[in-house]
N, C-alpha and C. Protein backbone atom coordinates (compact mmCIF):
# COMPACT_ATOMS: atom_id res chain seq x y z
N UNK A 1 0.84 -1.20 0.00
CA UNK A 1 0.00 0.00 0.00
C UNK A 1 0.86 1.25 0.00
N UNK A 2 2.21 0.88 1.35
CA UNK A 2 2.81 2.62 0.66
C UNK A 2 3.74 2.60 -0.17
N UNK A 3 4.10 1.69 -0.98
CA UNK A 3 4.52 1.72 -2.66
C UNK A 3 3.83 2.44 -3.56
N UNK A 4 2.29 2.13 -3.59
CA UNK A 4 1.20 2.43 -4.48
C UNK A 4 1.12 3.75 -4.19
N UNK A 5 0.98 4.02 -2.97
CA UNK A 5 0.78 5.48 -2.78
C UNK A 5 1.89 6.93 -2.89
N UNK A 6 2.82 5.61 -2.67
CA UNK A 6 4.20 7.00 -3.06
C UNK A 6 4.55 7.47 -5.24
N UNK A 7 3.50 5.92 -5.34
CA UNK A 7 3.80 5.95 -7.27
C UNK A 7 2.75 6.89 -7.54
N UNK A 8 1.40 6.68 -6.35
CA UNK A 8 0.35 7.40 -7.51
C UNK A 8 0.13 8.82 -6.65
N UNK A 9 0.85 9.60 -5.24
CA UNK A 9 0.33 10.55 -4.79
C UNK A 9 0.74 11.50 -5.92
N UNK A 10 1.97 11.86 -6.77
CA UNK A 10 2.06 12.96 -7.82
C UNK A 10 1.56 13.11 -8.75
N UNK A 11 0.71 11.53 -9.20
CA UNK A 11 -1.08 12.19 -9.73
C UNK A 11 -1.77 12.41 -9.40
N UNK A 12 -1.96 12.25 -8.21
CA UNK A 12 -3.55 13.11 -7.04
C UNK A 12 -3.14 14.34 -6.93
N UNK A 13 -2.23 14.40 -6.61
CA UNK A 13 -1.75 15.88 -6.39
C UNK A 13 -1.60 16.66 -7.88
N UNK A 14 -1.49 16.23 -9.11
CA UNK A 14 -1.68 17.07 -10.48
C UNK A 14 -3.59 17.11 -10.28
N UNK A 15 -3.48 15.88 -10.63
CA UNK A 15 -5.02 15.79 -10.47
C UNK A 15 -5.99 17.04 -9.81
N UNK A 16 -5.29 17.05 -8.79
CA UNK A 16 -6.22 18.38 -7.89
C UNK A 16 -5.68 19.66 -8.44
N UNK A 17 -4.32 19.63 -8.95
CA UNK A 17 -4.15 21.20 -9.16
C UNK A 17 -4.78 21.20 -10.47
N UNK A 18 -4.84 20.37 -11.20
CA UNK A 18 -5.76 20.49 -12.55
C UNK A 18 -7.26 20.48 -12.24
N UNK A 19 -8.10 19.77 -11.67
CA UNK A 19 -9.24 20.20 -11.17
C UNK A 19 -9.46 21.48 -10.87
N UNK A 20 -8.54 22.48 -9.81
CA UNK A 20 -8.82 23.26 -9.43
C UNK A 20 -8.73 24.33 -10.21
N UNK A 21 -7.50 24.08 -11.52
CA UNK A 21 -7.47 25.40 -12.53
C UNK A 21 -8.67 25.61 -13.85
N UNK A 22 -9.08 24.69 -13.74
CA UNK A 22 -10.13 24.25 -14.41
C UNK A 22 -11.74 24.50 -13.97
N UNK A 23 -11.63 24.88 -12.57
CA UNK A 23 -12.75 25.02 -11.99
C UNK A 23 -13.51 24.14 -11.69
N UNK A 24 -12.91 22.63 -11.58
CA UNK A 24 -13.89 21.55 -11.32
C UNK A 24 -13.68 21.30 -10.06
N UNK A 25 -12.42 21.39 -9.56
CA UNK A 25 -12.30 21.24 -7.34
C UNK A 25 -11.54 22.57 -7.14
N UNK A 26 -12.48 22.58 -5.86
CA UNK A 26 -12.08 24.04 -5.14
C UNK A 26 -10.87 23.67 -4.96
N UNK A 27 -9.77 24.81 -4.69
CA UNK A 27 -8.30 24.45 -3.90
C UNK A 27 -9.09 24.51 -2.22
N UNK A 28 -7.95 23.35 -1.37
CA UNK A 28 -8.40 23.89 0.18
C UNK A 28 -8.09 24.79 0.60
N UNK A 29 -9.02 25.54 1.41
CA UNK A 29 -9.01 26.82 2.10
C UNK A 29 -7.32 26.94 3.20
N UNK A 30 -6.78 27.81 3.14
CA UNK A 30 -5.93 28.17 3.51
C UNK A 30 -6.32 28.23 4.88
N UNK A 31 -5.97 27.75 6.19
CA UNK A 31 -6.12 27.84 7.48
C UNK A 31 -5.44 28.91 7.96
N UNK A 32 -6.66 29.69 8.70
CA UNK A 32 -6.54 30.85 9.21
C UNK A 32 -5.88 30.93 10.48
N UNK A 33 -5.15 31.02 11.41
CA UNK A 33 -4.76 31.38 12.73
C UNK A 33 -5.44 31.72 13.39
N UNK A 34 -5.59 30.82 14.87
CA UNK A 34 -7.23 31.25 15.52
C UNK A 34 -6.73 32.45 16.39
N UNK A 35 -7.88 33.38 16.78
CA UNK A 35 -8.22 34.36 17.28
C UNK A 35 -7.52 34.48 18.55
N UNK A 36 -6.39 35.51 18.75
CA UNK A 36 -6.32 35.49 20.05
C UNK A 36 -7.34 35.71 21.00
N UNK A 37 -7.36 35.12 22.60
CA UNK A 37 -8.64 35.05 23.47
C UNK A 37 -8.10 36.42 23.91
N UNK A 38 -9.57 36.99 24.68
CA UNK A 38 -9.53 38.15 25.39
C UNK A 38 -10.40 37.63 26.44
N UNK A 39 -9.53 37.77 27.68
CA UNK A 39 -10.09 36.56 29.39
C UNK A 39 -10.98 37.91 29.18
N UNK A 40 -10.42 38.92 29.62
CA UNK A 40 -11.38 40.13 30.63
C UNK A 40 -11.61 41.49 29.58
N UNK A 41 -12.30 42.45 29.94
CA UNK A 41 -12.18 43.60 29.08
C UNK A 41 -11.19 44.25 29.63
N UNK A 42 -10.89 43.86 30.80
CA UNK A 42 -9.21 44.64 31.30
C UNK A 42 -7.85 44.09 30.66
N UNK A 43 -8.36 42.90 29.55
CA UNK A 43 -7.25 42.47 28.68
C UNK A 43 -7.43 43.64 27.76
N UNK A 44 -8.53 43.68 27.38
CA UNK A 44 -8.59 44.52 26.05
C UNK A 44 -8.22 46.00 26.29
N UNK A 45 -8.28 46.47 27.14
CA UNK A 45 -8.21 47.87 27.12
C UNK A 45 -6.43 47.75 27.69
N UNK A 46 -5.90 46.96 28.00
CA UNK A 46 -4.12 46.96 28.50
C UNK A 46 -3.49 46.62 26.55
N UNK A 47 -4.29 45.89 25.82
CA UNK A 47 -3.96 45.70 24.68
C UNK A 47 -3.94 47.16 23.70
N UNK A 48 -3.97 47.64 24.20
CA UNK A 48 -4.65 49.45 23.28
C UNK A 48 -2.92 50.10 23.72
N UNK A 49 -2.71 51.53 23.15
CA UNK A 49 -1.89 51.90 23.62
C UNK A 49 -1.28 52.35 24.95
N UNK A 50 -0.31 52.68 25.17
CA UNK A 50 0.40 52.41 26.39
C UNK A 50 -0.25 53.43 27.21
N UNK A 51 -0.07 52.66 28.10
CA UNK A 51 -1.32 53.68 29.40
C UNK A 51 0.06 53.76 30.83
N UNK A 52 -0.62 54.69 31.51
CA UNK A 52 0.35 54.24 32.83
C UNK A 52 -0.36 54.38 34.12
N UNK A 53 0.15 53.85 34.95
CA UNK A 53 -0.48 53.89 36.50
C UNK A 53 -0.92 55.11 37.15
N UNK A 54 -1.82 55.30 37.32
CA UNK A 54 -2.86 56.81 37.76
C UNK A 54 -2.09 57.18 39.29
N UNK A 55 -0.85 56.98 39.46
CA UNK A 55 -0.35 57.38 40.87
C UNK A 55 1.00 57.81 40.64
N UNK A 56 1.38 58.33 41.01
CA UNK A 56 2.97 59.03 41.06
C UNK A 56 3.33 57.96 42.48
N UNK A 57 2.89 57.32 42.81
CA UNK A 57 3.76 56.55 43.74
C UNK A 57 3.23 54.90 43.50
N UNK A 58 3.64 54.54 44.45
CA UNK A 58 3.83 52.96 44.67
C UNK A 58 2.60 52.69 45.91
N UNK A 59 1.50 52.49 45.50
CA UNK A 59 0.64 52.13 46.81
C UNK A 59 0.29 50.76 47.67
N UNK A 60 -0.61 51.08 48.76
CA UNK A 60 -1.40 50.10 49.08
C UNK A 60 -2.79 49.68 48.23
N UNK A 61 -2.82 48.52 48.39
CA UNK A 61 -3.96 48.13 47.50
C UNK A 61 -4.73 47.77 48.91
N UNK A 62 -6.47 48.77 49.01
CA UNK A 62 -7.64 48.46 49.89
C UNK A 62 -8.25 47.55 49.03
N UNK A 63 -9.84 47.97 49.58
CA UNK A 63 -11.03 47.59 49.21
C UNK A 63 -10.90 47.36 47.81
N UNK A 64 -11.47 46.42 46.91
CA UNK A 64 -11.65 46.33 45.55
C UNK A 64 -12.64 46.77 45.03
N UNK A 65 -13.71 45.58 44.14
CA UNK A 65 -14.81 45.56 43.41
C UNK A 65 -15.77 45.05 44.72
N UNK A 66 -16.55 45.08 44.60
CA UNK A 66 -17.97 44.20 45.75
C UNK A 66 -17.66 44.56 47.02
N UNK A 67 -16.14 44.55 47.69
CA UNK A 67 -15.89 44.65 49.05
C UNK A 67 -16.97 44.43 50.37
N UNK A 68 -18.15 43.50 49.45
CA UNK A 68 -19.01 42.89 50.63
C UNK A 68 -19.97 44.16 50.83
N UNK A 69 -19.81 45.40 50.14
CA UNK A 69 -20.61 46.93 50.27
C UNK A 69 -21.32 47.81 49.08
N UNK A 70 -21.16 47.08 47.60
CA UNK A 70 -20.87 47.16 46.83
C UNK A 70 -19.94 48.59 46.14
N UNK A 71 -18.87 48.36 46.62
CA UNK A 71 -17.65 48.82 46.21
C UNK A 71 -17.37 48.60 44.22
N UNK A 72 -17.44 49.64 43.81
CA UNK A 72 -17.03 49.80 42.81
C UNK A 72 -16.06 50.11 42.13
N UNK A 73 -14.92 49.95 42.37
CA UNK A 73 -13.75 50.41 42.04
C UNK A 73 -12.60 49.89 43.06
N UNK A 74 -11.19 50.25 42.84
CA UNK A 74 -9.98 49.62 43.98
C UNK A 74 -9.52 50.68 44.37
N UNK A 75 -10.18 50.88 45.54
CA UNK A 75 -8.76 52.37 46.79
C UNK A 75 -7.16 51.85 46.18
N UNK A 76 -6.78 52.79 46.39
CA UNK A 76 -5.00 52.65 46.51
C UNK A 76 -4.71 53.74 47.41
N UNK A 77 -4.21 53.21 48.51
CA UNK A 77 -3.72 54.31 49.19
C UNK A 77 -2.30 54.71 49.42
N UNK A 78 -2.26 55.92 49.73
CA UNK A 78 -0.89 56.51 49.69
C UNK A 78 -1.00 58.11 50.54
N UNK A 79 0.28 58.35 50.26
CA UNK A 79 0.09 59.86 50.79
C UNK A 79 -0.33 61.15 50.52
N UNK A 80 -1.06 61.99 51.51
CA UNK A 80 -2.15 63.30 50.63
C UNK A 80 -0.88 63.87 50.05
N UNK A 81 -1.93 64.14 48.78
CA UNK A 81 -1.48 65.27 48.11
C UNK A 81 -0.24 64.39 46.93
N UNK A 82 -0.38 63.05 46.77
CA UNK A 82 0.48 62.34 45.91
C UNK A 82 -0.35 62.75 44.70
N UNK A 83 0.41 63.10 43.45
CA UNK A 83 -0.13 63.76 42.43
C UNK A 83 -1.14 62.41 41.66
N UNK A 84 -2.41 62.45 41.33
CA UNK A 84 -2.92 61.51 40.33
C UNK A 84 -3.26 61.86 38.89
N UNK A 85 -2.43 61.01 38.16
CA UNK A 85 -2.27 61.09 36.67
C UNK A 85 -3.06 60.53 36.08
N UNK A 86 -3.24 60.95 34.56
CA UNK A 86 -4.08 60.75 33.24
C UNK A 86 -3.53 59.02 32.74
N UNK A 87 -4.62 58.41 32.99
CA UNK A 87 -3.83 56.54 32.55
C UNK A 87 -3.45 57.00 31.16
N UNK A 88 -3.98 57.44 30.47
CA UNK A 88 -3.93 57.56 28.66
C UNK A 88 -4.24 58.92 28.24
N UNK A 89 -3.87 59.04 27.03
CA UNK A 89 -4.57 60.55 26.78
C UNK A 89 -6.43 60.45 26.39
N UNK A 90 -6.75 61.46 26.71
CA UNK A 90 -8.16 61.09 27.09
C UNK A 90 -9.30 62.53 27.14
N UNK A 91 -10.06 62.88 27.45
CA UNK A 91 -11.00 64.19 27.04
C UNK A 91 -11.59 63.60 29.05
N UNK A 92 -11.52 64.88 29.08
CA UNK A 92 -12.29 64.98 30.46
C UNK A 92 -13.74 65.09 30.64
N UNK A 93 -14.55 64.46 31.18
CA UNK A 93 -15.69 64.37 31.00
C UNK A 93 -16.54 64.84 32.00
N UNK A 94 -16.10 64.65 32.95
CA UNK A 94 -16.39 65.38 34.58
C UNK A 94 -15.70 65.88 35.41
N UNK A 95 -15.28 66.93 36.39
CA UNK A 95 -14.22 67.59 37.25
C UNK A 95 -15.53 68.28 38.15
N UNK A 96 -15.50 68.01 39.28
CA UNK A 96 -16.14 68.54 40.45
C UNK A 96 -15.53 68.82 41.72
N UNK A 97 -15.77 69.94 42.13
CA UNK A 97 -15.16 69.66 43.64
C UNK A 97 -16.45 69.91 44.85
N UNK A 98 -16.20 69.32 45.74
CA UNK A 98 -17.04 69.61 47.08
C UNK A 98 -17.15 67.60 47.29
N UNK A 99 -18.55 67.98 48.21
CA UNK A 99 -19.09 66.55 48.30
C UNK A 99 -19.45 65.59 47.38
N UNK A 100 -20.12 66.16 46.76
CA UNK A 100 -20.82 65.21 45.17
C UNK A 100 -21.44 63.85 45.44
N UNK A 101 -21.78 63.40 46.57
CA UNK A 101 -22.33 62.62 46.85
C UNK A 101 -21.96 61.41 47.26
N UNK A 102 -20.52 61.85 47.67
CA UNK A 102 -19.70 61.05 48.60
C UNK A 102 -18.19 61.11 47.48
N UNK A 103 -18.12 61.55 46.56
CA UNK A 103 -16.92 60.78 45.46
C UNK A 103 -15.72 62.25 46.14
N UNK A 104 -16.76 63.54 46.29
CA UNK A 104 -15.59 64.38 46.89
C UNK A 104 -15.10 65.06 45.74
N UNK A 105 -13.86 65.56 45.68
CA UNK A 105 -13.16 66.12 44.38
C UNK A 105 -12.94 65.45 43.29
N UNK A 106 -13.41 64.89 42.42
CA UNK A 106 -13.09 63.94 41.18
C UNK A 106 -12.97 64.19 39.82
N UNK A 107 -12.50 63.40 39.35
CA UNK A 107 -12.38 63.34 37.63
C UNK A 107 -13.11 62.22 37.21
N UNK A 108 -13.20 62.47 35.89
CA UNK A 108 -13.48 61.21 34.88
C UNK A 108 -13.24 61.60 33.43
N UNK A 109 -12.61 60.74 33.46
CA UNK A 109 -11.57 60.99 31.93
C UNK A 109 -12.23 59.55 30.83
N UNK A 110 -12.63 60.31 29.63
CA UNK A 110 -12.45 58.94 29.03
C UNK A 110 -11.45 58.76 27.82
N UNK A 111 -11.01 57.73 27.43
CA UNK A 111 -9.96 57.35 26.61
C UNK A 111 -10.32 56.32 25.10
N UNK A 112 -10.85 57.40 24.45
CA UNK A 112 -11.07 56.90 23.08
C UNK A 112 -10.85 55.61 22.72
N UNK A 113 -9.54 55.23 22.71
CA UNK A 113 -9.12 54.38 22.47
C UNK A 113 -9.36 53.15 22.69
N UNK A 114 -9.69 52.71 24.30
CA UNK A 114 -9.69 51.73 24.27
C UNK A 114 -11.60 51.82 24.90
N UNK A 115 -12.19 52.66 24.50
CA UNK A 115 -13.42 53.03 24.63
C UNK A 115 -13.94 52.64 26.11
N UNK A 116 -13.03 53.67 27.25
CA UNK A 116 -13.39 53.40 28.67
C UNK A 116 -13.01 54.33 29.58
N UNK A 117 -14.13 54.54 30.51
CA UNK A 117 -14.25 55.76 30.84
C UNK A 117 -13.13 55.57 32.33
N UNK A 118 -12.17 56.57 33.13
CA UNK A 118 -11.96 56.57 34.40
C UNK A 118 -12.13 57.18 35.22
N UNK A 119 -12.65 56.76 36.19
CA UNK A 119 -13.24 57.44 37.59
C UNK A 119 -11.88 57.88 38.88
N UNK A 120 -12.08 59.31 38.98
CA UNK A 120 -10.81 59.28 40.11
C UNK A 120 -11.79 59.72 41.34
N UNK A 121 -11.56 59.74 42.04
CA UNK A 121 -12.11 59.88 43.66
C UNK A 121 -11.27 60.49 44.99
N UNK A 122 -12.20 61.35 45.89
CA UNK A 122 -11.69 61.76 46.91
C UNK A 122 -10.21 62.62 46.94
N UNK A 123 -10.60 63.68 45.89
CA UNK A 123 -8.95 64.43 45.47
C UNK A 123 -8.56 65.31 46.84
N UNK A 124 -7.79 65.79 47.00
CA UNK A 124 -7.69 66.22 48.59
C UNK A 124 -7.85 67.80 48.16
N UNK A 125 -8.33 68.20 46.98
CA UNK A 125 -8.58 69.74 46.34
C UNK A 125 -9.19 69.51 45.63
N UNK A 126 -9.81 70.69 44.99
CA UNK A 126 -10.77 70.90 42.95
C UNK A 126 -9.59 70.60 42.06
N UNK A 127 -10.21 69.71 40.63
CA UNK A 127 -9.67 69.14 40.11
C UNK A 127 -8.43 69.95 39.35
N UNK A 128 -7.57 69.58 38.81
CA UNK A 128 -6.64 70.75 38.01
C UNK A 128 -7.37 70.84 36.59
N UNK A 129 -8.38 69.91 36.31
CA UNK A 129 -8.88 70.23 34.86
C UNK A 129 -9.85 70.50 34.82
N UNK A 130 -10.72 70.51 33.26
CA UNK A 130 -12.17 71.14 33.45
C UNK A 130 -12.31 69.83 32.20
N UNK A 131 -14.08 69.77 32.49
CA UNK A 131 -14.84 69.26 31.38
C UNK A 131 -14.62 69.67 30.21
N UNK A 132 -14.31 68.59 29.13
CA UNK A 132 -14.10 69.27 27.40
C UNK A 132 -12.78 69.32 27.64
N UNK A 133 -11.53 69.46 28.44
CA UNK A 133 -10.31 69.37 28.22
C UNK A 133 -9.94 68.18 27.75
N UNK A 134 -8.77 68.27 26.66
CA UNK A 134 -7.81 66.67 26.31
C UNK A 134 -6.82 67.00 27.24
N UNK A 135 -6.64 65.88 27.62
CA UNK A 135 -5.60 65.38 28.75
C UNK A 135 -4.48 64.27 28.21
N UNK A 136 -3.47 64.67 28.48
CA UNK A 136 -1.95 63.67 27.75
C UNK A 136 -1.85 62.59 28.78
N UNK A 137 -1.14 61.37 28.20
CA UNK A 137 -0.75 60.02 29.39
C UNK A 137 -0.07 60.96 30.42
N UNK A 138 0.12 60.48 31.53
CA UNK A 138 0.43 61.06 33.34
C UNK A 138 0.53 62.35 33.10
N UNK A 139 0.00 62.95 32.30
CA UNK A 139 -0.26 64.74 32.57
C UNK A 139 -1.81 64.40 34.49
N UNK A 140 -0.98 65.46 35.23
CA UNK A 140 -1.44 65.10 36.20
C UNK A 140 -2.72 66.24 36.46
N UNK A 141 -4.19 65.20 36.97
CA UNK A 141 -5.32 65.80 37.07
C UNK A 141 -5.68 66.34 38.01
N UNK A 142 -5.06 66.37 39.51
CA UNK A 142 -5.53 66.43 41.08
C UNK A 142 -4.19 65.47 41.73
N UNK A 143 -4.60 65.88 42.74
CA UNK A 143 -3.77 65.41 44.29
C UNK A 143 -4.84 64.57 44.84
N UNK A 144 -4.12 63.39 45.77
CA UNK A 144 -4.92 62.30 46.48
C UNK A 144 -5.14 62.79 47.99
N UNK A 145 -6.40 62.82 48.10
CA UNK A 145 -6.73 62.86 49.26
C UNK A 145 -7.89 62.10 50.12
N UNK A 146 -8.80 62.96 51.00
CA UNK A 146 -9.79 62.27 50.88
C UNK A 146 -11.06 62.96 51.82
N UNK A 147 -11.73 64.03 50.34
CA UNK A 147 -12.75 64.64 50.38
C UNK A 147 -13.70 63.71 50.01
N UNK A 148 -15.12 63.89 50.71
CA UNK A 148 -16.31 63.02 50.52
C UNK A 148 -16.61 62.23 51.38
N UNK A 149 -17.15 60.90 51.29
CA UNK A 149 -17.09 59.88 51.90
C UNK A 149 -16.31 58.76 52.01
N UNK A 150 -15.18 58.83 52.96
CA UNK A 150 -14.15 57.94 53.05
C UNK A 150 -13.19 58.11 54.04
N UNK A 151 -12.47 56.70 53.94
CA UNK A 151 -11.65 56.63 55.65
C UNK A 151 -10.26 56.83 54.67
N UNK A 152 -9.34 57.80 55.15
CA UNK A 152 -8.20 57.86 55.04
C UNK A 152 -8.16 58.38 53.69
N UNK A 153 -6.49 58.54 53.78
CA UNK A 153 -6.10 58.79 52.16
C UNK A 153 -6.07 58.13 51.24
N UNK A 154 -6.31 58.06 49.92
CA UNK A 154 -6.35 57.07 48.89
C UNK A 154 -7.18 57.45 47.83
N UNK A 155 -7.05 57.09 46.50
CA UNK A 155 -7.68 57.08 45.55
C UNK A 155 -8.52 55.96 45.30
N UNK A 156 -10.12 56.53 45.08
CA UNK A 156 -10.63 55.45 45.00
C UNK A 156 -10.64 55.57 43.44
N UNK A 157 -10.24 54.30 42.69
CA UNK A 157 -10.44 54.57 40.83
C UNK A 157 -11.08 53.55 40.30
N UNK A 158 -12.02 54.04 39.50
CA UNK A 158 -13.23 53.05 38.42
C UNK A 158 -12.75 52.75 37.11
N UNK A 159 -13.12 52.00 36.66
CA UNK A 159 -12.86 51.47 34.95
C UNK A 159 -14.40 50.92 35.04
N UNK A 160 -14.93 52.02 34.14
CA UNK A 160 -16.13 52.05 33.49
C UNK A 160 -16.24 51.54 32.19
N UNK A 161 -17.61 50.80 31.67
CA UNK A 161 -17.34 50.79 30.00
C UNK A 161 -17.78 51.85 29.59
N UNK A 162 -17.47 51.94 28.49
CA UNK A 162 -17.54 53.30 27.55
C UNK A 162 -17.47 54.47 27.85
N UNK A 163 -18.23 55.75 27.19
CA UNK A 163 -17.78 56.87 27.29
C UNK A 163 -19.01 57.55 28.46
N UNK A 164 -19.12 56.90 29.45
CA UNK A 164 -19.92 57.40 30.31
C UNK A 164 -19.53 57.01 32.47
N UNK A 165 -19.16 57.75 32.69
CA UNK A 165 -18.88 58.16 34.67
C UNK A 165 -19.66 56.70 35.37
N UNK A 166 -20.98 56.70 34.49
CA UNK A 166 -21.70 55.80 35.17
C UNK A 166 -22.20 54.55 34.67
N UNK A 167 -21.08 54.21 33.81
CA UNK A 167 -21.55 53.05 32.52
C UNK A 167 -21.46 51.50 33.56
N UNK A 168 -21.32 50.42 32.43
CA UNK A 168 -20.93 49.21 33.25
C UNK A 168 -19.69 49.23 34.18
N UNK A 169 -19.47 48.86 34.91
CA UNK A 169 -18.40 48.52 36.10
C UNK A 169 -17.94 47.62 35.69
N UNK A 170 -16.13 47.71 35.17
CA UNK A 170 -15.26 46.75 35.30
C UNK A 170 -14.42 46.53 36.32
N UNK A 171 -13.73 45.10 36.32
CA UNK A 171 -13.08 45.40 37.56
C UNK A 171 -11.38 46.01 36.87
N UNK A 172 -11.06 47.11 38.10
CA UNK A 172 -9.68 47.42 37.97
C UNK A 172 -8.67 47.08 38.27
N UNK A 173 -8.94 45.87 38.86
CA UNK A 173 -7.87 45.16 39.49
C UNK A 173 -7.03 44.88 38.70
N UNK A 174 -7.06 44.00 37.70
CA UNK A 174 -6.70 43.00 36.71
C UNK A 174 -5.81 44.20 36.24
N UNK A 175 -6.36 45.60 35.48
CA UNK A 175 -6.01 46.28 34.79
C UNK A 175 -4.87 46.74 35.18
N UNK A 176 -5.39 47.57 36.70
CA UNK A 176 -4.14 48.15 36.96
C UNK A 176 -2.69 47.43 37.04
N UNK A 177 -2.99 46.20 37.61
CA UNK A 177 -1.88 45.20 37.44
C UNK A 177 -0.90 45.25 36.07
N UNK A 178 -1.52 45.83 35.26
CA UNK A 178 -1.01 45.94 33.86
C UNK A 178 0.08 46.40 33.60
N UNK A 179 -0.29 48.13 34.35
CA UNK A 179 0.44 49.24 33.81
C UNK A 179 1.82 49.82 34.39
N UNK A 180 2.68 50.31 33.71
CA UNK A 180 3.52 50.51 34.38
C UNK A 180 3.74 52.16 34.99
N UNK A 181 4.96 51.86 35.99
CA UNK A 181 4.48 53.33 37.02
C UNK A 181 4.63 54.68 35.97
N UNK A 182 4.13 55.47 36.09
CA UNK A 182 3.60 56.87 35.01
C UNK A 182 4.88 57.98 36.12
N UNK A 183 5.97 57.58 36.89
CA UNK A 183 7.17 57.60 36.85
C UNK A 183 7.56 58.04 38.07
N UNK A 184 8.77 58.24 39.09
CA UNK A 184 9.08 58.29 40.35
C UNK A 184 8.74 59.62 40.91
N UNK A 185 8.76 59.89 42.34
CA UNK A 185 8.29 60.78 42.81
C UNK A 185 9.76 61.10 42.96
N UNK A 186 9.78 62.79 42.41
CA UNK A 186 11.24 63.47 42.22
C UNK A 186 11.13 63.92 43.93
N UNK A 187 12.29 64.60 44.08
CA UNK A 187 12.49 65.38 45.21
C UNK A 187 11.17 66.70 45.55
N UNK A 188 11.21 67.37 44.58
CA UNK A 188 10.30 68.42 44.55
C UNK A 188 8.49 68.00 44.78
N UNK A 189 8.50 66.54 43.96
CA UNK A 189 7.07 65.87 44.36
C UNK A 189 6.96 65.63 45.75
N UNK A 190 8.35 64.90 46.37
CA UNK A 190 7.91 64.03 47.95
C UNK A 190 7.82 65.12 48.85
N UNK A 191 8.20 66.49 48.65
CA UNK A 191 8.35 67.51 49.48
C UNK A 191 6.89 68.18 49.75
N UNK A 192 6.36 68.10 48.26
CA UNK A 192 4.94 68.60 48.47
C UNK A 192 3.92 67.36 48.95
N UNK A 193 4.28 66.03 48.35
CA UNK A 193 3.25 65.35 49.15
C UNK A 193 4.00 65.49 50.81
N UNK A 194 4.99 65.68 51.08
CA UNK A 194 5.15 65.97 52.90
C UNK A 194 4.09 66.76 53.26
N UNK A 195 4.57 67.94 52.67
CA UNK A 195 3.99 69.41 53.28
C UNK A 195 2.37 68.82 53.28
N UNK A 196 1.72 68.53 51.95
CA UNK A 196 0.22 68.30 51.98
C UNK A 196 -0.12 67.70 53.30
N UNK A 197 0.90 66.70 53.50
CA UNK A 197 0.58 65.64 54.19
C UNK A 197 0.27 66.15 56.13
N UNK A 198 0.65 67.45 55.85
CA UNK A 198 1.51 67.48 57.08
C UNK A 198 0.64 68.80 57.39
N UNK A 199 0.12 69.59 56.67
CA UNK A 199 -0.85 70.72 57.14
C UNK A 199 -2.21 70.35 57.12
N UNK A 200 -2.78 68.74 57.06
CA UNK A 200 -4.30 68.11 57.26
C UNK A 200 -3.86 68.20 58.66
């Protein structure tokens, strides 16, 4: 049998390329490369261009998603007045200061790109931007504090879908894990997060 088949495969094989120029057998379809998976939408939006970590420092990671309260977003805490940066470049969509109904001084930026909105929380001042502004990656929006409703210092931050403050709730966990730091706190930064820190 594999005598026969090694004499007659270079006529099956004319055979088919003549069928196929002829229009009597299709050629086989060329196999496509399957689809890379996307686990989370916090894959998809780390897959978009380079984003960076919404903190000028290195934090604690609180409360997450659900936190048993329904917690929407992950605190990171750190010290007042640590500057919080733009993940991506992005159009500002909200900037408030006072109470607001517990969120305190906040932003929400959304980022075209990877079509998702971010929530910043509890700024320890009014925001440095306004609604309708474009905002550059770690161009910085506010200082961390913690106006509104909340224990201690920290940023509380959302990853919303789309271009809306109050869209679906993703979790940020995953995400932030992603990004890398949006860059060290110079001398002139740790001095002012002191001082902030130090006239509450």
């Amino acid at each position: 049998m594999t005598r026969l088949w090694k004499r007659t495969r270079p006529l099956a094989v004319a055979a088919i390329v003549a069928g196929a120029l002829t229009g009597a057998l299709p050629l086989p379809a060329a196999a496509e490369p399957p689809p890379v998976p996307v686990t989370t939408a916090a894959d998809a939006v780390a897959a978009g261009p380079a984003r960076v970590f919404p903190l000028l420092a290195a934090p604690r990671y609180g409360d997450g998603l659900g936190a048993s309260r329904g917690h929407e977003g992950q605190d990171l805490f750190a010290p007042a007045g640590t500057p919080e940066v733009a993940v991506s470049d992005a159009v500002v969509l909200e900037a408030a200061a006072g109470y607001d109904g517990g969120r305190g001084n906040y932003v929400s930026i959304y980022d075209p790109a990877a079509d998702r909105t971010y929530n910043y929380f509890h700024m320890i001042a009014a925001p440095q931007v306004a609604p309708g502004q474009h905002v550059a990656r770690g161009q910085e929006l506010g200082q961390l504090g913690c106006s509104g409703s909340c224990w201690g210092d920290h940023l509380h931050f959302e990853l919303r879908a789309g271009r809306d403050p109050y869209g679906p709730v993703l979790d940020p966990a995953p995400f932030l894990h992603t990004l890398p730091p949006a860059g060290r706190v110079g001398l002139a930064e740790a001095q002012m997060v002191r001082t902030a820190a130090e006239s509450r």
